[in-house]
C-alpha atoms as a PDB file:
ATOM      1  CA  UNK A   1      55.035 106.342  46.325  1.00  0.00           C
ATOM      2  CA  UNK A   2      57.719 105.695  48.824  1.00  0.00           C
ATOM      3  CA  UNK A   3      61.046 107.052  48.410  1.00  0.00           C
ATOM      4  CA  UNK A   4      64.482 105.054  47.967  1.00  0.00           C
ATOM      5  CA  UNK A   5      66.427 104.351  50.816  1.00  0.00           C
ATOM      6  CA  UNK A   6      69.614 106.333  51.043  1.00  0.00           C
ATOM      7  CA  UNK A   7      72.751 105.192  49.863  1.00  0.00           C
ATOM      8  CA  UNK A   8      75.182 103.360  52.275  1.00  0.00           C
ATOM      9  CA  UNK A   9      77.327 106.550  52.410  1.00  0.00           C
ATOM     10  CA  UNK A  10      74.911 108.523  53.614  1.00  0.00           C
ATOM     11  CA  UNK A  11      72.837 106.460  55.762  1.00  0.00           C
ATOM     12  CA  UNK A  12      73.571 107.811  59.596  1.00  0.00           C
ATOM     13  CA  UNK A  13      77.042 106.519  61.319  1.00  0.00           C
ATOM     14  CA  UNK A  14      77.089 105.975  64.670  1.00  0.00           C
ATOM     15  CA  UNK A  15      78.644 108.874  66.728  1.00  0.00           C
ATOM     16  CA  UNK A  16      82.036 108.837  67.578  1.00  0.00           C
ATOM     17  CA  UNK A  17      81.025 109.335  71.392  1.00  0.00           C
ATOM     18  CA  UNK A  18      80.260 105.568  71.697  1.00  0.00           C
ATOM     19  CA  UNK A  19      82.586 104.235  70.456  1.00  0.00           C
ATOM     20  CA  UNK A  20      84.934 105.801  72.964  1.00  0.00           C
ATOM     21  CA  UNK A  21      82.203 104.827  76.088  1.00  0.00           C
ATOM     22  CA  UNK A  22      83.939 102.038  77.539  1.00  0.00           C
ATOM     23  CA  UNK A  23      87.100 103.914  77.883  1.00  0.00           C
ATOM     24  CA  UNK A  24      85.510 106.335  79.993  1.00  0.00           C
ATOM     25  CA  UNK A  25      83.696 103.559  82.480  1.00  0.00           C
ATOM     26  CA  UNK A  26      87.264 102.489  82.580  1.00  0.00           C
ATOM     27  CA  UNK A  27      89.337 105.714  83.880  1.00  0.00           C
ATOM     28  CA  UNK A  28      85.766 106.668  86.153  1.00  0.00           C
ATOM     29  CA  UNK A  29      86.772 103.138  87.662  1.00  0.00           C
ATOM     30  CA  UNK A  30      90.480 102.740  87.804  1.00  0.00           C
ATOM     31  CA  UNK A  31      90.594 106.710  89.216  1.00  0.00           C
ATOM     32  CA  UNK A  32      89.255 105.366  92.696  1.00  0.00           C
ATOM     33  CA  UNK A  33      90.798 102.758  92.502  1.00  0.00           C
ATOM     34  CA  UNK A  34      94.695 104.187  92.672  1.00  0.00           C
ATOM     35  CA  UNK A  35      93.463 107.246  95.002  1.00  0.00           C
ATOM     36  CA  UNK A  36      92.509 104.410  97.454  1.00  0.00           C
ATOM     37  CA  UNK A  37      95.839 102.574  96.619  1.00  0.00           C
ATOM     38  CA  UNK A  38      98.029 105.671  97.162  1.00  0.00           C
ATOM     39  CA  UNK A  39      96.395 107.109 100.299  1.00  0.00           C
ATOM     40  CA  UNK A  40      97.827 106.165 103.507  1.00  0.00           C
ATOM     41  CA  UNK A  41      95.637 104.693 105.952  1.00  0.00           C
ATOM     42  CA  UNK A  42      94.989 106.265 109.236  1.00  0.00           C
ATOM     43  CA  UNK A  43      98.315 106.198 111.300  1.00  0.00           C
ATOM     44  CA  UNK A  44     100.212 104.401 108.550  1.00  0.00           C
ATOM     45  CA  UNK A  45     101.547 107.273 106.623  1.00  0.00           C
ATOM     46  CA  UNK A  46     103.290 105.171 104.045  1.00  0.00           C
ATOM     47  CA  UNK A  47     102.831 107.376 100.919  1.00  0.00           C
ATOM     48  CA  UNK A  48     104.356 110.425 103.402  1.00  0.00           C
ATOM     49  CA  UNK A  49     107.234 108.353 104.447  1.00  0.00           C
ATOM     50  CA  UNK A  50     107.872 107.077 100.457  1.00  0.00           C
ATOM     51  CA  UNK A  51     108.509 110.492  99.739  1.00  0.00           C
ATOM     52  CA  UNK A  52     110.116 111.754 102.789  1.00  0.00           C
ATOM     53  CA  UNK A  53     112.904 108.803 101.858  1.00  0.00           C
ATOM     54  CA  UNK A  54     112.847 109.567  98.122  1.00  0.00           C
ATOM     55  CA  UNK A  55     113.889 113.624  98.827  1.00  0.00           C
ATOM     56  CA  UNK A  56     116.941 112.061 101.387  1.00  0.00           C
ATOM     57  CA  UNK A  57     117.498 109.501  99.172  1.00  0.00           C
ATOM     58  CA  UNK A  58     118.536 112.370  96.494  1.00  0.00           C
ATOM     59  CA  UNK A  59     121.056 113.365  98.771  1.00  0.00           C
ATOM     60  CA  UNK A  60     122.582 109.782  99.409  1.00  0.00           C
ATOM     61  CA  UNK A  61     121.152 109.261 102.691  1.00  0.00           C
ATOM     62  CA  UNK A  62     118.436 107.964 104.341  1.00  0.00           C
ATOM     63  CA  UNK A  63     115.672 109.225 106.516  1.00  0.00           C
ATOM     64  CA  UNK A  64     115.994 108.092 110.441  1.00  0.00           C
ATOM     65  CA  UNK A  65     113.396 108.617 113.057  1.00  0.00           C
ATOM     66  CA  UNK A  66     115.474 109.490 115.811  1.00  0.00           C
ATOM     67  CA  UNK A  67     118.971 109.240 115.488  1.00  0.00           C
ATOM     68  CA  UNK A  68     121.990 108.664 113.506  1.00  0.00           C
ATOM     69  CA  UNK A  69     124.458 105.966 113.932  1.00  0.00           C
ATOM     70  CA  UNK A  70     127.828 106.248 114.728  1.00  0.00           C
ATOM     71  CA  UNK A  71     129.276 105.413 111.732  1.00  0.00           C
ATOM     72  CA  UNK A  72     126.741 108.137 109.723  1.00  0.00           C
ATOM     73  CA  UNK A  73     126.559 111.820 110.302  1.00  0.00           C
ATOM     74  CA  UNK A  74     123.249 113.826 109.846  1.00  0.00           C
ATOM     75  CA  UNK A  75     122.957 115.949 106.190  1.00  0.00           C
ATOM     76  CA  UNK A  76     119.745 117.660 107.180  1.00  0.00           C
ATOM     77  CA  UNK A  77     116.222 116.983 107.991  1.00  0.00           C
ATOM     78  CA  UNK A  78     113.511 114.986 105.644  1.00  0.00           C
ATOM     79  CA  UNK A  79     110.687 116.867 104.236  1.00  0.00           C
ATOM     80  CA  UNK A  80     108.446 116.455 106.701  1.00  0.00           C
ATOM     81  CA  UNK A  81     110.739 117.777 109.590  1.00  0.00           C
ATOM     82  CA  UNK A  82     110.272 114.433 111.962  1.00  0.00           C
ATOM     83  CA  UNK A  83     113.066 112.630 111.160  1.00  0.00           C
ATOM     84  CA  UNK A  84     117.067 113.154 110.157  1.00  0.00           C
ATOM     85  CA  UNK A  85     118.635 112.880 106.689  1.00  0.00           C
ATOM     86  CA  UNK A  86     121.319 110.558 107.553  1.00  0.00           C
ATOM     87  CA  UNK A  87     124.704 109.491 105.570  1.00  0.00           C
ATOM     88  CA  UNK A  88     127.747 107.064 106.275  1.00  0.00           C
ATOM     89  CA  UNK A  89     131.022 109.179 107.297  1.00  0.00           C
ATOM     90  CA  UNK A  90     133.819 109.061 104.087  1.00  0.00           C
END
């Protein structure tokens, strides 16, 4: 004699791992994805100079390459040391 199937509450639920499986394809996926966006490319240096004008820009200035103008005088140096904090004279 065969025995009763179980009742619904006790039949086996599926684990809570799948259910949070396409989440994880996602974040494997998208994590490439912005490393690749935020790295600079070879000689570009774009991410660098974002932040070397974000620290200046905390001081009111703004990060020159060689020089300031005459109507600015130099606060200090960016973080990266290759370039001058500048600000407009008061």
């Amino acid at each position: 004699m065969a025995s009763p199937p179980p009742p619904a509450s006790a039949r086996s639920q599926p684990s809570p791992r799948k259910r949070y499986q396409p989440a994880m394809t996602i974040l494997h996926v998208l994590f490439p994805v912005l490393l690749l966006l935020l790295l600079a490319a070879p000689g570009d240096g774009t991410l660098l100079h974002l932040i070397d004008s974000l620290a200046c820009k905390v001081k009111h200035g703004r990060c020159k390459k060689d020089f300031c103008f005459l109507n600015e005088r130099r606060i200090g140096m960016c973080i990266f040391r290759s370039r001058f904090c500048c600000r407009r004279k008061k």
